[in-house]
C-alpha atoms as a PDB file:
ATOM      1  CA  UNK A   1      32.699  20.522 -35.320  1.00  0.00           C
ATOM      2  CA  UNK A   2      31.354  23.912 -34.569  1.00  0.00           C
ATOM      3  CA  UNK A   3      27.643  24.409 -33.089  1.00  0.00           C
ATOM      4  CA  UNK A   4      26.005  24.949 -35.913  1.00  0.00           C
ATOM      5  CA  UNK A   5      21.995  24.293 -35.240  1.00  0.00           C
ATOM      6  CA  UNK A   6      19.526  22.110 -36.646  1.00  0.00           C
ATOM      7  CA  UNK A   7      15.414  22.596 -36.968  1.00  0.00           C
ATOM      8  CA  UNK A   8      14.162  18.899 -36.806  1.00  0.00           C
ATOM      9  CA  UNK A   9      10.628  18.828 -37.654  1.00  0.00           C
ATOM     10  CA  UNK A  10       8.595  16.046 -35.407  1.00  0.00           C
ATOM     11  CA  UNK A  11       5.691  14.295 -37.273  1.00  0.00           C
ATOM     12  CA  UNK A  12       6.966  11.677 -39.828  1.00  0.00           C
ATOM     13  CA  UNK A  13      10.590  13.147 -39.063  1.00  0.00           C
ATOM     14  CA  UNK A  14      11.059  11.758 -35.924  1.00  0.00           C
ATOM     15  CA  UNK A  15       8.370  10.147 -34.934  1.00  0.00           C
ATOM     16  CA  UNK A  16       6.040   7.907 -36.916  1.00  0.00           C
ATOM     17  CA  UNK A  17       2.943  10.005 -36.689  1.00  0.00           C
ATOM     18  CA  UNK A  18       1.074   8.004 -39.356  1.00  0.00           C
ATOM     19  CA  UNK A  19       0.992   4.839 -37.058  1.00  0.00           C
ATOM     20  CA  UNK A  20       0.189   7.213 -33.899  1.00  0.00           C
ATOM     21  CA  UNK A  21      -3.049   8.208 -36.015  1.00  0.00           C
ATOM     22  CA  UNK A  22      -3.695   4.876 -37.063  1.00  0.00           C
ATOM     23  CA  UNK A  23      -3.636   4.001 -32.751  1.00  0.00           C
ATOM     24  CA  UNK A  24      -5.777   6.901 -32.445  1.00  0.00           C
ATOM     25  CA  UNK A  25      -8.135   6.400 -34.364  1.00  0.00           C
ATOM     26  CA  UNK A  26      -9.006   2.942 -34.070  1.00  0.00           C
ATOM     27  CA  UNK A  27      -9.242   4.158 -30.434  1.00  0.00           C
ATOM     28  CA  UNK A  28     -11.905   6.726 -31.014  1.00  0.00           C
ATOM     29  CA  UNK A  29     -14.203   4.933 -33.958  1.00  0.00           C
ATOM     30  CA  UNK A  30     -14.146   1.970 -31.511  1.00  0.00           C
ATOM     31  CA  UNK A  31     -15.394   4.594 -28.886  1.00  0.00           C
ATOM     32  CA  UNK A  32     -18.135   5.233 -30.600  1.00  0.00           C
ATOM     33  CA  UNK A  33     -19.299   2.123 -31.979  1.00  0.00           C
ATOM     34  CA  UNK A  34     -17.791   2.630 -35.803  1.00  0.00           C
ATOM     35  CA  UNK A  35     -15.529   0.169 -36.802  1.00  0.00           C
ATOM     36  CA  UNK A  36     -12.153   0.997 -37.413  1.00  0.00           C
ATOM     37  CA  UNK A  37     -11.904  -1.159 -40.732  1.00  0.00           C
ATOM     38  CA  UNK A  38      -7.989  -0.541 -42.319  1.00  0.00           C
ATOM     39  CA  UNK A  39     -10.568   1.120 -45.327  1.00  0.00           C
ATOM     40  CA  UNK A  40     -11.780   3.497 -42.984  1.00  0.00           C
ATOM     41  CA  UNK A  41      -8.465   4.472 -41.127  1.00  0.00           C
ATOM     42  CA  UNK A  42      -6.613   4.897 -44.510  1.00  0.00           C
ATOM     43  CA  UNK A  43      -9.752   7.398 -45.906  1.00  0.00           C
ATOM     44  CA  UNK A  44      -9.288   9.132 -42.753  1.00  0.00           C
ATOM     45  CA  UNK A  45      -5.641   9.664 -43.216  1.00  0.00           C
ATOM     46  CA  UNK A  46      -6.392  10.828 -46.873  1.00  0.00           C
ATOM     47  CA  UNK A  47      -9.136  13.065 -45.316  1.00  0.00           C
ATOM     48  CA  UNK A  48      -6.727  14.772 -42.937  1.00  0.00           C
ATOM     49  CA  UNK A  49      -3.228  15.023 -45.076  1.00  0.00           C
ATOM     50  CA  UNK A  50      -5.513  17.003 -47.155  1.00  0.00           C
ATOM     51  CA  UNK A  51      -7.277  19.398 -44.844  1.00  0.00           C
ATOM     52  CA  UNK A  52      -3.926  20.171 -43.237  1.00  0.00           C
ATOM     53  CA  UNK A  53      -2.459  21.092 -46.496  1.00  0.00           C
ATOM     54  CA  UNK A  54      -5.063  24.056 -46.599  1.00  0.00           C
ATOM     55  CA  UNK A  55      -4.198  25.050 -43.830  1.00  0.00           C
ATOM     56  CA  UNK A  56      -0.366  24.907 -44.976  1.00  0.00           C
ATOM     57  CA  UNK A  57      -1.881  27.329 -47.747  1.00  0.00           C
ATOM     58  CA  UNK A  58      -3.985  29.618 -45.389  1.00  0.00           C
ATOM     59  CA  UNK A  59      -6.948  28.324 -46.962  1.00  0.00           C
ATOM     60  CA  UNK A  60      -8.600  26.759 -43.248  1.00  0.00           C
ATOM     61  CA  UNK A  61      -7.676  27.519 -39.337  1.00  0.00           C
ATOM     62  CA  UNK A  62      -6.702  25.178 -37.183  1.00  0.00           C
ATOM     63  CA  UNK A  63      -9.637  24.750 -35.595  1.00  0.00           C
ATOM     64  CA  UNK A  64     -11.399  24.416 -38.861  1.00  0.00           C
ATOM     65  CA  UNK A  65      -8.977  21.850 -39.943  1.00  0.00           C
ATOM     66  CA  UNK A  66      -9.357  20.075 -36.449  1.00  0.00           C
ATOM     67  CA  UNK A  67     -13.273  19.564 -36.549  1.00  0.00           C
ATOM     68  CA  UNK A  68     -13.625  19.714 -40.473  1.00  0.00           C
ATOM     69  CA  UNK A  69     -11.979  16.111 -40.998  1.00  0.00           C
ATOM     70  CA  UNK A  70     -14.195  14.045 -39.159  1.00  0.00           C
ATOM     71  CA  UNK A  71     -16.905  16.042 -40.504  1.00  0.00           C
ATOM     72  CA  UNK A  72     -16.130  15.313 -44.408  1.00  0.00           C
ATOM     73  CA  UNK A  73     -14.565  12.012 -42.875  1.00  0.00           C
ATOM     74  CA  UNK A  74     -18.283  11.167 -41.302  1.00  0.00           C
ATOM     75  CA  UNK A  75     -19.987  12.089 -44.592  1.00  0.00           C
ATOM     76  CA  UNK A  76     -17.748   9.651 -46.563  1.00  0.00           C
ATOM     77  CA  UNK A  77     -18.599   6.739 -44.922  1.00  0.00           C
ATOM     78  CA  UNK A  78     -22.701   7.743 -44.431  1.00  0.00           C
ATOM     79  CA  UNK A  79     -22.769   8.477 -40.880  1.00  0.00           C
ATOM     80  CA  UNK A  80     -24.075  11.286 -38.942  1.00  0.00           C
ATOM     81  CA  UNK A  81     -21.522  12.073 -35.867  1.00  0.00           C
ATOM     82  CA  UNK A  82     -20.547  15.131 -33.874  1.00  0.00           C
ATOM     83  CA  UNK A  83     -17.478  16.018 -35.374  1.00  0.00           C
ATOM     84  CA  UNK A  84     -16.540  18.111 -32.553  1.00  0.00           C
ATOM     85  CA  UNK A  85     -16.902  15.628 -29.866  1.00  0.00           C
ATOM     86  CA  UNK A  86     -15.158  13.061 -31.524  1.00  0.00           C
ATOM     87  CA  UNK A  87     -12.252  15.666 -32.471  1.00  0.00           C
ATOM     88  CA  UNK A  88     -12.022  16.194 -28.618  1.00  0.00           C
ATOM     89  CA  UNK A  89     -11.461  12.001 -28.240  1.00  0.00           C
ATOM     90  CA  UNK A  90      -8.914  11.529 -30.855  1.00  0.00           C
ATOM     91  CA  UNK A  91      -7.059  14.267 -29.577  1.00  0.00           C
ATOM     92  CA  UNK A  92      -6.539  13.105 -26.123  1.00  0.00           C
ATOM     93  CA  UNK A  93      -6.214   9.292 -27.656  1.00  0.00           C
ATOM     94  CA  UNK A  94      -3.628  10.893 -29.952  1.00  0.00           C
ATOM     95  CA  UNK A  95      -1.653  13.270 -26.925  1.00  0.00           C
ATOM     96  CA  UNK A  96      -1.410   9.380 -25.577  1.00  0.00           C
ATOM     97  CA  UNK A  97       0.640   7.564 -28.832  1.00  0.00           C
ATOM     98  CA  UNK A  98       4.276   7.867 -29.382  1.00  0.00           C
ATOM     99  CA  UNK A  99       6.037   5.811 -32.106  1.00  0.00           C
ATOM    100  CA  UNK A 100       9.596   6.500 -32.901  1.00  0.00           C
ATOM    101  CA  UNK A 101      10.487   5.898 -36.238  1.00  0.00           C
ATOM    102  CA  UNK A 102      13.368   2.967 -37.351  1.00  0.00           C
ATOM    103  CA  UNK A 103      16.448   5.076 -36.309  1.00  0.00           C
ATOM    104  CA  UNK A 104      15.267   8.354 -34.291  1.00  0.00           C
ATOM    105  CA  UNK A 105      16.393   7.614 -30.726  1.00  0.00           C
ATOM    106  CA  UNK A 106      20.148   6.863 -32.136  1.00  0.00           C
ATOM    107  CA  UNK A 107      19.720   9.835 -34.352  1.00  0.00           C
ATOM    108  CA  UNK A 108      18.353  12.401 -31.564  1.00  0.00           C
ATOM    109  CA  UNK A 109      21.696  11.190 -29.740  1.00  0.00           C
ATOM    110  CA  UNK A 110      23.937  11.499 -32.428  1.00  0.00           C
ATOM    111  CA  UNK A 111      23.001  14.675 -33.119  1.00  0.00           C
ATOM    112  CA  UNK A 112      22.752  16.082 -29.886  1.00  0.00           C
ATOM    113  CA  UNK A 113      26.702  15.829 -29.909  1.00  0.00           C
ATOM    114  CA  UNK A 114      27.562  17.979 -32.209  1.00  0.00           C
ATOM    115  CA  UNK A 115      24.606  20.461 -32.688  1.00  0.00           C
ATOM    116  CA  UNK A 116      22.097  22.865 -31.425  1.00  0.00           C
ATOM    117  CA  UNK A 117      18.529  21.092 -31.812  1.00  0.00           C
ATOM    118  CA  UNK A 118      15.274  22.645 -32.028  1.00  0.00           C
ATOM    119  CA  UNK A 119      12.436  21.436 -32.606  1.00  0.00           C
ATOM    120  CA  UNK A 120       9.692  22.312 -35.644  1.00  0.00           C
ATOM    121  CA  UNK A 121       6.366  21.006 -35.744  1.00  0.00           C
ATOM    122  CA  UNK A 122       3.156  22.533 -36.987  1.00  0.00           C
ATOM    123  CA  UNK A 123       0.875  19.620 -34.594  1.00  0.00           C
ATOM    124  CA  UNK A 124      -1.577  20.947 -32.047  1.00  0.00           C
ATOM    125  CA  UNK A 125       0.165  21.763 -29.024  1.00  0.00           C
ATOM    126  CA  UNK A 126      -2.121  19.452 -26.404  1.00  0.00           C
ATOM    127  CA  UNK A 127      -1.310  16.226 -28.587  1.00  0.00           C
ATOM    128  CA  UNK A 128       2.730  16.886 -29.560  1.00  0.00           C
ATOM    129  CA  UNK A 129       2.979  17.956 -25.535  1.00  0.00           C
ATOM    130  CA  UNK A 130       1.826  14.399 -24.579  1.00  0.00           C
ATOM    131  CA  UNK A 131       3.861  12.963 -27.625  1.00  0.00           C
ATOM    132  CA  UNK A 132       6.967  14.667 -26.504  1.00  0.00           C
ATOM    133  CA  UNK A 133       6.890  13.798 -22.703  1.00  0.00           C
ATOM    134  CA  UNK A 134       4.996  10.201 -23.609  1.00  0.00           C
ATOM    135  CA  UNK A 135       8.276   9.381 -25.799  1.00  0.00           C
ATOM    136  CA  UNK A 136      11.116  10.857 -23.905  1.00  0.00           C
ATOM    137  CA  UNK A 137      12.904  13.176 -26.762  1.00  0.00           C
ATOM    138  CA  UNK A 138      12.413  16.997 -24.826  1.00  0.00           C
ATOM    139  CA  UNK A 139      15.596  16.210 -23.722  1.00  0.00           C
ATOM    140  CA  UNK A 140      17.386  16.659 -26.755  1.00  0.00           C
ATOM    141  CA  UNK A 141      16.107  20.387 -27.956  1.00  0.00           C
ATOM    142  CA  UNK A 142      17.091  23.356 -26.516  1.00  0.00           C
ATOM    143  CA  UNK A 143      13.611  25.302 -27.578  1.00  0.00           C
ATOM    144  CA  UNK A 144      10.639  23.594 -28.624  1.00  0.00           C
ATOM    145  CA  UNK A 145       8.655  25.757 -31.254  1.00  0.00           C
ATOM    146  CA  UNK A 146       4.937  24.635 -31.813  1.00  0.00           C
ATOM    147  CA  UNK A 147       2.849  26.722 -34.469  1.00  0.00           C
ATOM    148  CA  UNK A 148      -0.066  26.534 -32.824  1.00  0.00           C
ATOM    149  CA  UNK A 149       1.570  28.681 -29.657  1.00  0.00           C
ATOM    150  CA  UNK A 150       3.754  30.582 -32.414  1.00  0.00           C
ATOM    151  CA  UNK A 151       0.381  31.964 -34.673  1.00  0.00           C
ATOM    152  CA  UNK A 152       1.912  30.986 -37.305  1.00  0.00           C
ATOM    153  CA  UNK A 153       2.164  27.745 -39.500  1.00  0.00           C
ATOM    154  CA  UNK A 154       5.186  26.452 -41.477  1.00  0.00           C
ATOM    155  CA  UNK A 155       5.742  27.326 -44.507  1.00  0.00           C
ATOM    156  CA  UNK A 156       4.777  30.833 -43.622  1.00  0.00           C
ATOM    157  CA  UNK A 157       8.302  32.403 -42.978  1.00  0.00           C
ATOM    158  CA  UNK A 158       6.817  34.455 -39.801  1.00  0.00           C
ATOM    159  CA  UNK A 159       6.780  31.136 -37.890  1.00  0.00           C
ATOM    160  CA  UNK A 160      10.951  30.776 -38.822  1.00  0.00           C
ATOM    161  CA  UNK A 161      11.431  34.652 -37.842  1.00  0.00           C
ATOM    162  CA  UNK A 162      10.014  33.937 -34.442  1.00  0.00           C
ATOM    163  CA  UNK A 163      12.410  30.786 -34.203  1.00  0.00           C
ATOM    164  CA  UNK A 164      15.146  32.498 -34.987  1.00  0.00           C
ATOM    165  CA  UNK A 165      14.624  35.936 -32.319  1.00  0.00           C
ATOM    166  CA  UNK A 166      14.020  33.505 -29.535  1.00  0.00           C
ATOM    167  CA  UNK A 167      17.396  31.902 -30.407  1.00  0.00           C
ATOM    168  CA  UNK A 168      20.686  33.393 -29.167  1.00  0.00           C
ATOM    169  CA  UNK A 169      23.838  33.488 -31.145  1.00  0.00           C
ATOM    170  CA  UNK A 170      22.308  31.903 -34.619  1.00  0.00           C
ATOM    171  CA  UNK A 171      22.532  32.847 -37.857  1.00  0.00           C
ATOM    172  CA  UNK A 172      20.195  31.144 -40.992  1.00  0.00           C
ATOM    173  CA  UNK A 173      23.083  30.479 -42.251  1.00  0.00           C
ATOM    174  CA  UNK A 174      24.789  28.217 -39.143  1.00  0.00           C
ATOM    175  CA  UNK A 175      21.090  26.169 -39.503  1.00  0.00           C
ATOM    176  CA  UNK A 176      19.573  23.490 -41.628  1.00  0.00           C
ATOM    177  CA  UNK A 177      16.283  22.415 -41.543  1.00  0.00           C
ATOM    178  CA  UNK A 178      15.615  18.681 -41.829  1.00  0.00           C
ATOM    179  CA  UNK A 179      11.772  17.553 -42.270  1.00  0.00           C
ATOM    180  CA  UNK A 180       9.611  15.038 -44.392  1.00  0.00           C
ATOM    181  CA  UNK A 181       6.881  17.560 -45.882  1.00  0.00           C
ATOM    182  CA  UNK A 182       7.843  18.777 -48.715  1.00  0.00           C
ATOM    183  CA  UNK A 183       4.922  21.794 -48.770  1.00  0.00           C
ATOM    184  CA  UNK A 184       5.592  22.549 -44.868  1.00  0.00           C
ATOM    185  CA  UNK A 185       9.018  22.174 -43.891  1.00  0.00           C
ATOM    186  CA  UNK A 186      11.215  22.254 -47.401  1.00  0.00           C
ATOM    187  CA  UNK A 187       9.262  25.593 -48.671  1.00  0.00           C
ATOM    188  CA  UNK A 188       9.336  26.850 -45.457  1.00  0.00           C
ATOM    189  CA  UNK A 189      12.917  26.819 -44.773  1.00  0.00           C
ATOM    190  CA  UNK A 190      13.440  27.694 -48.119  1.00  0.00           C
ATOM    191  CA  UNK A 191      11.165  30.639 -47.703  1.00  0.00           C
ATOM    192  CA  UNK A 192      13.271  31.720 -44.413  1.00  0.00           C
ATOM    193  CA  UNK A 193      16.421  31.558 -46.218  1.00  0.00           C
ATOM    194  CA  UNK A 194      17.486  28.191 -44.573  1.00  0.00           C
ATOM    195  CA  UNK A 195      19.428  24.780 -45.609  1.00  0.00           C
ATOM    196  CA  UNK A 196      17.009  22.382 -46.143  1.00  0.00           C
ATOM    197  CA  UNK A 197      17.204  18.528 -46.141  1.00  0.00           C
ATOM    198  CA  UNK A 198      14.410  16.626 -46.881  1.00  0.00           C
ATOM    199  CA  UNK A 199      13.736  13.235 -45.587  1.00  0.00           C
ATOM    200  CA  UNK A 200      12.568  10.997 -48.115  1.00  0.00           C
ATOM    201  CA  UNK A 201      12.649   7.311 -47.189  1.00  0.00           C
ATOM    202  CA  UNK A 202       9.642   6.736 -50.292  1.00  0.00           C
ATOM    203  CA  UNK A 203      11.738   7.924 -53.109  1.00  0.00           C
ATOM    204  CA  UNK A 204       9.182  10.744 -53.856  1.00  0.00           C
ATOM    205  CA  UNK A 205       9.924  12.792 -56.513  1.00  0.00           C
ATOM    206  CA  UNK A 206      10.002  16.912 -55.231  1.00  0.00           C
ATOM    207  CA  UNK A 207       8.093  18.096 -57.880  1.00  0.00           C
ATOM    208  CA  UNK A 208       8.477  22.180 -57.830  1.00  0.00           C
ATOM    209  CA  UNK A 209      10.315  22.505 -54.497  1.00  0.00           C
ATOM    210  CA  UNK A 210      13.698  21.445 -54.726  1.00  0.00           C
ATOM    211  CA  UNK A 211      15.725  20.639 -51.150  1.00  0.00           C
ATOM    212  CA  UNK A 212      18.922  21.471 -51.344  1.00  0.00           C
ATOM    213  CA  UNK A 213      19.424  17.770 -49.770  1.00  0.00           C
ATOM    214  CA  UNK A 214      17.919  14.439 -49.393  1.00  0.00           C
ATOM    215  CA  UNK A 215      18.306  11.711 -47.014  1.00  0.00           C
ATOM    216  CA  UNK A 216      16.385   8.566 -47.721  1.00  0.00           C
ATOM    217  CA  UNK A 217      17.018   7.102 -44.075  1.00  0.00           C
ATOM    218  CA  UNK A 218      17.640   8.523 -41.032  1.00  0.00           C
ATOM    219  CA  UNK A 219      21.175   6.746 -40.976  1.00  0.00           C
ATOM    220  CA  UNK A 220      22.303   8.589 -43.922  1.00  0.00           C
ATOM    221  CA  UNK A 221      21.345  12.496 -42.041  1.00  0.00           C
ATOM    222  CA  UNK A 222      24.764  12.485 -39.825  1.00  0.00           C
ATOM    223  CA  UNK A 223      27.529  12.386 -42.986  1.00  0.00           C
ATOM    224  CA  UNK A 224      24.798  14.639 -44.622  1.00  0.00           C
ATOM    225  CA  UNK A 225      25.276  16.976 -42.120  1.00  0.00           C
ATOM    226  CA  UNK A 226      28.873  17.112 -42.122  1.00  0.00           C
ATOM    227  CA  UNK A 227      29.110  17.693 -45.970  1.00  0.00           C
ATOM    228  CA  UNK A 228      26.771  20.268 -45.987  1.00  0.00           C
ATOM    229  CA  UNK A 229      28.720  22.227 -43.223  1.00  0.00           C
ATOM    230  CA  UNK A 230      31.543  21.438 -45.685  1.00  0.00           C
ATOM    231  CA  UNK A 231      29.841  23.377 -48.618  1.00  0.00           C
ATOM    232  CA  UNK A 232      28.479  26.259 -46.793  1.00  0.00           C
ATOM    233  CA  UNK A 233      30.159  28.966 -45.142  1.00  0.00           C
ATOM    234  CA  UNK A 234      30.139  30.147 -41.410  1.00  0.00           C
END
């Protein structure tokens, strides 16, 4: 097989951010004398998926998004907390939680025989740093592309552009893109001209963006791979 390249988003992808941010947080209300009731975590989560997809829009900054959801998060559940502080803790309890997802590691090593990895992720840079090193996988990706560091957020096609000219040798066309959002990675590669394959292990349907493949475990992305190098051209 030639070395064709993949773009492997992180979060939810690889690894399982949603129980990382369940860790997390538990970590931080407890902190700060709030309990960390499953209620409360899964309004939080709510709370956050949506902030982040405004930012996804360019609706919100980072920053805003960062202090903003413990803000309307605090409100929610009638307390009065510094946002900001609190951010600051479930950041660095965050930077310290690394789940892999059922799959990943034999994935990551599959994959690193036969392609060119890179990774995707629009995290901050602080917390996927600590992920990263905390579970091992730097190893397998030749570049490492962060938003945050890039200025510019999947889906916006800027952040694939930079990708791609700090990439020797790669055409759009010798990459896919495999990630689990839908409104981040799907539109984005689709909006930078890229192969996408969605990861879907929910059986969600894709509503008005269509992947051009879906994998519904991480077992399944391998023979993927290999048919879609079958259907398009070098």
């Amino acid at each position: 097989m030639n070395r064709k390249a993949v773009f492997l988003d992180l979060d939810d992808t690889i690894l399982d951010f949603h129980r990382s941010e369940a860790f997390a947080l538990s970590k931080t209300l407890s902190t700060v004398g709030v309990d960390p009731t499953p209620e409360r975590i899964s309004l939080y989560s709510a709370v956050n998926d949506a902030q982040w997809k405004l930012l996804e829009k360019g609706e919100l900054t980072r920053d805003e998004v960062l202090t903003r959801r413990f803000k309307i998060f605090f409100e929610q559940i009638g307390l009065s907390l510094p946002a900001l502080q609190i951010r600051h803790i479930y950041e660095k309890n965050l930077s310290e939680s690394a789940f892999f997802l059922p799959g990943a590691p034999t994935l990551l090593d599959s994959l690193s025989k036969d392609f060119r990895l890179f990774a995707v992720s629009n995290g901050t840079a602080a917390v996927q740093d600590g992920r990263i090193s905390l579970s091992g996988i730097g190893k397998y990706f030749e570049k490492i592309f962060i938003s945050e560091r890039i200025g510019f957020n999947k889906p916006d096609p800027r952040f694939f552009d930079f990708c791609f000219s700090e990439i020797k040798e790669l055409s759009r066309a010798d990459t896919v893109l495999i990630g689990d959002s839908l409104t981040s990675d799907i539109l984005g590669g689709k909006n930078a001209g890229i192969v996408t394959l969605w990861f879907n292990p929910k059986g969600l349907p894709c509503g008005e963006t269509v992947p051009d493949f879906t994998a519904s475990s991480l077992e399944e992305i391998p023979e993927i791979l290999k048919r879609i190098w079958e259907d398009v051209p070098s």
